[in-house]
Protein backbone atom coordinates (compact mmCIF):
# COMPACT_ATOMS: atom_id res chain seq x y z
CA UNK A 1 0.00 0.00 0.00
CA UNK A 2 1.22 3.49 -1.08
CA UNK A 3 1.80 6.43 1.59
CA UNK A 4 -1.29 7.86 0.20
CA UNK A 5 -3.74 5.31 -0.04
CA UNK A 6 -2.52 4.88 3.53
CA UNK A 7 -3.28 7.63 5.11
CA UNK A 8 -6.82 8.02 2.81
CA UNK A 9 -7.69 5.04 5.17
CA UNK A 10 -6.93 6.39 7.77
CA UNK A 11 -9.52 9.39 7.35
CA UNK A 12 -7.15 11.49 9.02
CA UNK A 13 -8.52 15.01 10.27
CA UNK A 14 -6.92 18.26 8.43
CA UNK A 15 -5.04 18.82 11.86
CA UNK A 16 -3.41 15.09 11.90
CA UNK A 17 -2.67 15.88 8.26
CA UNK A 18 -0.79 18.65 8.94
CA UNK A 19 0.60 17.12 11.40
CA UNK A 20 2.08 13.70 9.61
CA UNK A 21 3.41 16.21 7.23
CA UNK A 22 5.66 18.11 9.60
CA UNK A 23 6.74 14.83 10.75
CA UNK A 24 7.61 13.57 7.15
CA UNK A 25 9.34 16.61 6.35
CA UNK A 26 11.32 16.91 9.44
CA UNK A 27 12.46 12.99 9.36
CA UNK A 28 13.56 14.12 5.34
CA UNK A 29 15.07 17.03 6.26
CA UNK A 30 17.37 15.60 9.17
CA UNK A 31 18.08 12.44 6.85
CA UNK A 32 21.39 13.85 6.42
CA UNK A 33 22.19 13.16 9.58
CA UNK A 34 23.42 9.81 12.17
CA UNK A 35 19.92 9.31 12.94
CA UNK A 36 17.47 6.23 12.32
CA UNK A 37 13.66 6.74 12.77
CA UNK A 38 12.00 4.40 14.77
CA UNK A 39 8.64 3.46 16.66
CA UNK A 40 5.30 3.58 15.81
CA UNK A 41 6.06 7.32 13.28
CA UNK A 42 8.23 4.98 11.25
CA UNK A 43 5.48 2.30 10.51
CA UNK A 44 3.18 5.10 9.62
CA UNK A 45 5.44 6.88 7.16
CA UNK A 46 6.81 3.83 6.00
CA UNK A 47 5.34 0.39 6.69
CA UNK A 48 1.54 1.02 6.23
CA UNK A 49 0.47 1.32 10.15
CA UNK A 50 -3.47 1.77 10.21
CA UNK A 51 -3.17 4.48 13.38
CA UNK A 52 -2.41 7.70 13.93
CA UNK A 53 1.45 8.43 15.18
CA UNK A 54 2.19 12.25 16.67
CA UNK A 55 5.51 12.25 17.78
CA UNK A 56 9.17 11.63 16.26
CA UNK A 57 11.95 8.76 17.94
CA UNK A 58 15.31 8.06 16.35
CA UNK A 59 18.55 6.32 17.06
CA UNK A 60 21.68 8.39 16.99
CA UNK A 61 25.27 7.08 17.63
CA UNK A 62 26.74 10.35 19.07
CA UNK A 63 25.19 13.32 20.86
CA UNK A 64 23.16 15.75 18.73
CA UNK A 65 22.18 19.58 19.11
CA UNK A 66 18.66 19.77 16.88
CA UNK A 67 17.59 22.79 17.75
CA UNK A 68 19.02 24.80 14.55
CA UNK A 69 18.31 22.23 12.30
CA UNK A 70 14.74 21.86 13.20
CA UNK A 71 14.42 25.47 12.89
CA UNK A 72 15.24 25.29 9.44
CA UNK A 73 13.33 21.90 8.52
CA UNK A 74 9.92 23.72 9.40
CA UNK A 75 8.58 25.56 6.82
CA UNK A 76 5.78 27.93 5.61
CA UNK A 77 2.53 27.25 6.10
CA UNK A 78 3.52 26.07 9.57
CA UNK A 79 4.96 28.96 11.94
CA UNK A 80 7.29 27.60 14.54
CA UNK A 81 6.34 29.29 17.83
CA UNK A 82 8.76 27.43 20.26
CA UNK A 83 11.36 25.16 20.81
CA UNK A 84 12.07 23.55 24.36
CA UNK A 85 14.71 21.26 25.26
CA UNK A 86 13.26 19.71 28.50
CA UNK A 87 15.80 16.85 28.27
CA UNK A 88 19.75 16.72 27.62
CA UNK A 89 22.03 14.10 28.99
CA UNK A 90 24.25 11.69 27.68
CA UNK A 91 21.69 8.99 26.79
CA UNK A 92 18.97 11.11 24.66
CA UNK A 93 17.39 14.01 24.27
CA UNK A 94 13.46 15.65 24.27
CA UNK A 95 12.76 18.69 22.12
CA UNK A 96 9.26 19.65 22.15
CA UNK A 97 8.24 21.87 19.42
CA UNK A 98 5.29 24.11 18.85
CA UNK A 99 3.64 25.49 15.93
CA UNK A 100 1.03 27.25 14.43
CA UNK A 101 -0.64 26.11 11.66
CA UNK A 102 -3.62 26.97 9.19
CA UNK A 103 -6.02 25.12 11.08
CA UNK A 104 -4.78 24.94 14.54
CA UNK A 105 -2.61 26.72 16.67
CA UNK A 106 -0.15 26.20 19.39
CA UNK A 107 0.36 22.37 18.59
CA UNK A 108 3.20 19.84 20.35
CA UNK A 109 5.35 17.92 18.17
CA UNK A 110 8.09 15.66 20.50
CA UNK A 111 10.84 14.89 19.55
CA UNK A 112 13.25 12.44 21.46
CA UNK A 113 16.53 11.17 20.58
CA UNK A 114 17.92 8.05 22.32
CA UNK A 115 21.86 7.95 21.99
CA UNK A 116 23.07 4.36 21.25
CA UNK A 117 26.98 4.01 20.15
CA UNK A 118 25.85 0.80 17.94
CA UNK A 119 22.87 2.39 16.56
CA UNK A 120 24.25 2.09 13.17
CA UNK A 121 25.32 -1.85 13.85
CA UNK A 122 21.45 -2.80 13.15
CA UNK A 123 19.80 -3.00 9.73
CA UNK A 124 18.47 0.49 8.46
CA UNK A 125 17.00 1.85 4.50
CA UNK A 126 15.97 5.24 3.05
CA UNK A 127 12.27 4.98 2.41
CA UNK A 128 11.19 8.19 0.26
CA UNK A 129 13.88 10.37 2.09
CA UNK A 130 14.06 8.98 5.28
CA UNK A 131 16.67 6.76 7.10
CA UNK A 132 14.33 4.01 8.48
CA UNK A 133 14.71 0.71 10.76
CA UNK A 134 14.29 -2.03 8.51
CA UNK A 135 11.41 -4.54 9.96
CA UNK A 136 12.58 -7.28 11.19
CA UNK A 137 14.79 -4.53 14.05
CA UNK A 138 11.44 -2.77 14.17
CA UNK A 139 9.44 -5.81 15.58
CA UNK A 140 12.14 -6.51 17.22
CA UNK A 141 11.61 -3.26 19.59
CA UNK A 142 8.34 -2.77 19.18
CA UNK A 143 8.33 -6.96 21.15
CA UNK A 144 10.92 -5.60 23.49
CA UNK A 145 8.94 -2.20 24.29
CA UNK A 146 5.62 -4.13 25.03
CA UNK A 147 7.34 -7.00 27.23
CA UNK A 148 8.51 -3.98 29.42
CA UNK A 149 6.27 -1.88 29.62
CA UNK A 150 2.45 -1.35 29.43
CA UNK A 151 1.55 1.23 26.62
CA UNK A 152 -1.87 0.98 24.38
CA UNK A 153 0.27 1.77 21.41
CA UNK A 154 2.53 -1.10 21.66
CA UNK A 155 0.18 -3.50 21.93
CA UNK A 156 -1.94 -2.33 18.91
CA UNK A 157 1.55 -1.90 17.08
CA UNK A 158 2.40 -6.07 18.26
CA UNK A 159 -0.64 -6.91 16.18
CA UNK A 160 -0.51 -5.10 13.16
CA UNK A 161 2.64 -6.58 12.76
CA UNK A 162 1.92 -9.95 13.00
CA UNK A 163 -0.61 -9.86 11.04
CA UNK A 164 0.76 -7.58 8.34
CA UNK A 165 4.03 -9.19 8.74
CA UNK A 166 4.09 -12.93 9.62
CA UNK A 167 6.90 -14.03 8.03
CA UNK A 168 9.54 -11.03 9.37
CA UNK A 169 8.94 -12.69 12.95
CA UNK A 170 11.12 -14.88 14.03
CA UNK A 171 9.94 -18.09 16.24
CA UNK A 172 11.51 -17.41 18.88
CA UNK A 173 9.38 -14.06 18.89
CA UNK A 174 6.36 -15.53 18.29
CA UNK A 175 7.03 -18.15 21.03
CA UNK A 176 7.60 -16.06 23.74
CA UNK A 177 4.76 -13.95 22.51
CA UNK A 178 2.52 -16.42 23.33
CA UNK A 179 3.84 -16.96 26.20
CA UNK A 180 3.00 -13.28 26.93
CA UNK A 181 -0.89 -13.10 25.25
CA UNK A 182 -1.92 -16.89 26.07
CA UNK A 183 -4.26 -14.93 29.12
CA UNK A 184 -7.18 -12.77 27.81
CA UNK A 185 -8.15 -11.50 31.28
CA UNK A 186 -4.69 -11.19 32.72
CA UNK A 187 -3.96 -9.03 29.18
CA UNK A 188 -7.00 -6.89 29.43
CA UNK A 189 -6.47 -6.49 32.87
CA UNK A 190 -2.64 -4.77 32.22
CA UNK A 191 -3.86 -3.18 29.89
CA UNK A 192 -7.30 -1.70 30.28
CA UNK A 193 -6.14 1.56 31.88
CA UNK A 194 -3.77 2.35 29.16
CA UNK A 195 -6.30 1.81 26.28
CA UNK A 196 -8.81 4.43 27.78
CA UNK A 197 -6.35 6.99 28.60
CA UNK A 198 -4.78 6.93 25.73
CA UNK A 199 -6.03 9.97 23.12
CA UNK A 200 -5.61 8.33 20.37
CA UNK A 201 -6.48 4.40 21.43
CA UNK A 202 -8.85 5.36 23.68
CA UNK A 203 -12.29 4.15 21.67
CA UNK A 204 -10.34 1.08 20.88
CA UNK A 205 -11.47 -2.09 23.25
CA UNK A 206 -8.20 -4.14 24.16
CA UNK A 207 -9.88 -6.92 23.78
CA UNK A 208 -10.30 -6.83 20.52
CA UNK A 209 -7.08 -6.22 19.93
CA UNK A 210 -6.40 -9.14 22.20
CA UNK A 211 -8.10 -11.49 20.24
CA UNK A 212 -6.92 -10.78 16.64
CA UNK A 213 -3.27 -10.82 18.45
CA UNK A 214 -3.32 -14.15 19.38
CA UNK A 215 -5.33 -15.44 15.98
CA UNK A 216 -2.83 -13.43 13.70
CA UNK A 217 -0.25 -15.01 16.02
CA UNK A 218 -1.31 -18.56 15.41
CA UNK A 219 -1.51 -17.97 11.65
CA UNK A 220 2.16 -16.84 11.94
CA UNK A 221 3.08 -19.81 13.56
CA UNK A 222 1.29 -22.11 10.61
CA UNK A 223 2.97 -19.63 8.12
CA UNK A 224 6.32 -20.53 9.79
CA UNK A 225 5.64 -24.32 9.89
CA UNK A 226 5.79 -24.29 5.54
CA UNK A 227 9.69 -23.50 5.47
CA UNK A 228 10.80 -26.78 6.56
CA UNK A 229 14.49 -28.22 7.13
CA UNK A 230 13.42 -30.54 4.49
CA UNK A 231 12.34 -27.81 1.85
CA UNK A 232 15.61 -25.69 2.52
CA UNK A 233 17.45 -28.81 1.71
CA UNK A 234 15.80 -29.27 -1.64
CA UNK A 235 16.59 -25.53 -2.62
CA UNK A 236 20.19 -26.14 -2.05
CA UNK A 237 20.55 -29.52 -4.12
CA UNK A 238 19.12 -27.63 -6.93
CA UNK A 239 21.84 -28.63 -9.97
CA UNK A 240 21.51 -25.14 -12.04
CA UNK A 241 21.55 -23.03 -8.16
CA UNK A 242 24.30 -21.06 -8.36
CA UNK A 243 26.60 -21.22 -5.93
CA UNK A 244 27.04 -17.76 -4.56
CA UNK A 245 23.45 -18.31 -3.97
CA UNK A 246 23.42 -21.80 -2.14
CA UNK A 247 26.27 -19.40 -0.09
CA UNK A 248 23.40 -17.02 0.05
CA UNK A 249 20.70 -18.98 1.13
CA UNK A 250 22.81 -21.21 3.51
CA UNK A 251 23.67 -17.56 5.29
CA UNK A 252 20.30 -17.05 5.33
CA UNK A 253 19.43 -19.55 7.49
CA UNK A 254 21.64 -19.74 9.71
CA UNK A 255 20.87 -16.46 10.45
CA UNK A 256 17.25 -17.26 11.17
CA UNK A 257 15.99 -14.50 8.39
CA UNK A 258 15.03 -17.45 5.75
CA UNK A 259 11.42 -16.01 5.94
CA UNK A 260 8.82 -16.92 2.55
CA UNK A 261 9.53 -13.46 1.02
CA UNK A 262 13.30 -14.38 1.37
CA UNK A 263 13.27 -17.59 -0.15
CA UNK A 264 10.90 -15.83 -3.14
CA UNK A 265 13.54 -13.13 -3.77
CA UNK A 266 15.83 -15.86 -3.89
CA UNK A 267 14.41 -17.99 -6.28
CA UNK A 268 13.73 -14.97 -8.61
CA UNK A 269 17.52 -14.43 -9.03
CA UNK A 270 17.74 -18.58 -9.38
CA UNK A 271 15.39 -17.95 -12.08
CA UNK A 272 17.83 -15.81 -14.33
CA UNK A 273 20.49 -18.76 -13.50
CA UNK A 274 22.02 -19.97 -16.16
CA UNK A 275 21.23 -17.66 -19.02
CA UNK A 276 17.47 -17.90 -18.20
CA UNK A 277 17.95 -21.53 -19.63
CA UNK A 278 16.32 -23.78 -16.85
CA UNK A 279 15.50 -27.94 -17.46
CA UNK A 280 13.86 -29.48 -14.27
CA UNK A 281 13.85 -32.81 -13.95
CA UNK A 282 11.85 -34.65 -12.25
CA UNK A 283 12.99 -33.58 -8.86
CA UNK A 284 12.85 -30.25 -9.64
CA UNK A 285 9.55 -30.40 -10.85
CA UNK A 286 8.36 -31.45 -7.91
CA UNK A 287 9.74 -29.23 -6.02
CA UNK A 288 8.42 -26.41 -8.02
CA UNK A 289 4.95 -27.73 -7.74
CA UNK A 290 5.84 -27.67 -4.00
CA UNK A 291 6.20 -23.89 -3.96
CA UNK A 292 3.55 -23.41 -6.33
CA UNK A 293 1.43 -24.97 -3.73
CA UNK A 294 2.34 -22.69 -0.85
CA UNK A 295 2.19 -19.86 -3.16
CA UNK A 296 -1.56 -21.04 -4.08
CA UNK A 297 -2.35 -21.71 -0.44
CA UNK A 298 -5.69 -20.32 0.19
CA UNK A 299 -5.23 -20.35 4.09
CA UNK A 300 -1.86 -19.23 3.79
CA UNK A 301 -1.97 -16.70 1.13
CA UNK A 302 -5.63 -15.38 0.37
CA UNK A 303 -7.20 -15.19 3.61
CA UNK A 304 -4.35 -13.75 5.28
CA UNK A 305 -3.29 -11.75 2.32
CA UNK A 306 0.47 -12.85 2.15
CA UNK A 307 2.05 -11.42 -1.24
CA UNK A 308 4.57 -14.78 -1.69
CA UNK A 309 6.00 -13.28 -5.57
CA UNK A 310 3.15 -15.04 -7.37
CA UNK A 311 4.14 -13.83 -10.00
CA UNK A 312 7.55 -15.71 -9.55
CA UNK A 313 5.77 -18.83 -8.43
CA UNK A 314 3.03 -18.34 -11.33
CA UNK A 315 6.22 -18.48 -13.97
CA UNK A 316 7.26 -21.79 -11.98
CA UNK A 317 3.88 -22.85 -12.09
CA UNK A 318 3.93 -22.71 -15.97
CA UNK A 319 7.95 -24.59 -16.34
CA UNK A 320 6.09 -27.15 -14.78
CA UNK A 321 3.31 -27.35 -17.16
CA UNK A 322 5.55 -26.61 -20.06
CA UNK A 323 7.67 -29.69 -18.73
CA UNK A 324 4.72 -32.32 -18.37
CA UNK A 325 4.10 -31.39 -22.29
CA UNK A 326 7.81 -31.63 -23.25
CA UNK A 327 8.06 -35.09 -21.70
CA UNK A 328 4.83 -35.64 -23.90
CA UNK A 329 6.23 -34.51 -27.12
CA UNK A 330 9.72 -35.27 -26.46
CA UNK A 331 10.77 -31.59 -26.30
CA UNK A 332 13.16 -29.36 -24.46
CA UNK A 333 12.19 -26.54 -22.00
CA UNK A 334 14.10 -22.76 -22.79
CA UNK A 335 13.04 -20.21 -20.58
């Protein structure tokens, strides 16, 4: 989903608006900068989050003075009024900035900066101007922030994710997840209080949020269940894999990121293998018809809406076809 659509669906008020574009142009204009965005902002302005997000978090590796860059980074129509540093020490910063704007005035933007000498050791892109977390360090926090502590906003961040994201979490996430959202009551009961005094949660029943939590949680699990030792085996045994990306894939693994969208990207550079000249045997076709099926799923892939490259698998899908009539007519397969 596109940053617009996104935020059309989120029937944002002209205030909000206003607001998510300060944000957005602050986060571009500081991109310059050691700093990674973070928190719930950074799935909003880049990931697709279906709430509202007000204020600004980033990783820096060194100590940072803002206050004359922000200065700059806010721009007509919005009229800075204020900036206040309540917080400066050596492990972050808070800058809280007001503004006018055309349709409200005197508005808070924070802004905190947490100071982290191996902030730049973790996985980060640019998404349309920004310096974001990539995902999987994302979830990552986002699991960490609602294990210690009890905020509305984590929570409802914990299930977006797994259900938007299923195959970024790892299983040893969504194990001691459910070790943490197993208990309806004793979840609605921590967190209750925080739903209804949160301003922008606050008509949001936990419960709910409870319940599609642990259901997206145990698709997850499912979803994790179809990359089997078996399966990773086959992909590696495959005679035209080449073998920086056996090396690839084997890395992959063993670093426990050999999610479904991994393995896809994967096989569409195994595709081009070769000189785009690919003969399956027998093996291989079944294999392919393997993938095809998880790529088909209907529990795995339409009701839970996972994009698996069906195109790649659809082209898969067809060698195998194209192979059943070759063995028919005695043919070869080019591709």
């Amino acid at each position: 989903m596109d940053e617009q659509t996104n935020f059309q669906r989120l029937n944002l008020t002209p205030e909000q608006k206003i607001h998510v574009d300060l944000m957005k142009s602050i986060a571009c204009d500081l991109a310059d900068l050691p700093l990674i965005l973070k928190g719930g902002t950074a799935l909003l302005l880049n990931y697709g989050l279906d709430r509202y997000s007000e204020d600004l978090d980033f990783d820096c590796n060194k100590h940072l003075n803002l206050s004359s860059r922000l200065e700059k980074a806010i721009k007509y129509p919005i009229i800075l009024k204020n900036i206040h540093l309540p917080k400066d020490t050596q492990t972050g910063s808070r800058y809280k900035v007001t503004y006018d704007s055309p349709v409200a005035k005197g508005k808070l933007l924070k802004i905190d900066l947490s100071f982290r000498a191996n902030a730049f050791t973790s996985e980060w892109k640019m998404i349309n101007g920004i310096r974001v977390y990539n995902l999987p360090v994302i979830i990552q926090q986002k699991f960490a922030a609602f294990e210690n502590r009890t905020r509305a906003r984590d929570l409802y961040d914990m299930g977006f994710l797994v259900k938007n994201y299923p195959d970024l979490c790892s299983s040893e996430l969504l194990n001691r997840l459910n070790e943490h959202t197993t208990d309806i009551d004793q979840l609605e009961a921590r967190f209750k209080k925080a739903f209804s005094t949160d301003p922008i949660l606050n008509h949001v029943d936990p419960v709910d949020i409870i319940i599609q939590l642990q259901d997206n949680r145990d698709k997850a699990v499912r979803l994790k269940a179809l990359i089997t030792p078996s399966l990773l085996e086959s992909l590696k045994k495959i005679p035209w894999l080449e073998e920086p990306l056996k090396t690839e894939l084997i890395h992959l693994e063993k670093s426990g990121n050999l999610t479904l969208s991994e393995m896809a990207k994967q096989l569409q550079k195994i595709s081009l293998a070769q000189g785009g000249r690919v003969v399956l045997d027998d093996y291989d076709r079944m294999l392919a018809q393997k993938l095809v099926l998880i790529a088909n799923s209907k529990k795995h892939v339409k009701e839970e809406g996972q994009n698996l490259a069906p195109n790649l698998f659809k082209k898969l899908e067809l060698i195998c076809q194209e192979k059943d009539k070759a063995h028919q007519h005695g043919k070869s397969i080019e591709r």
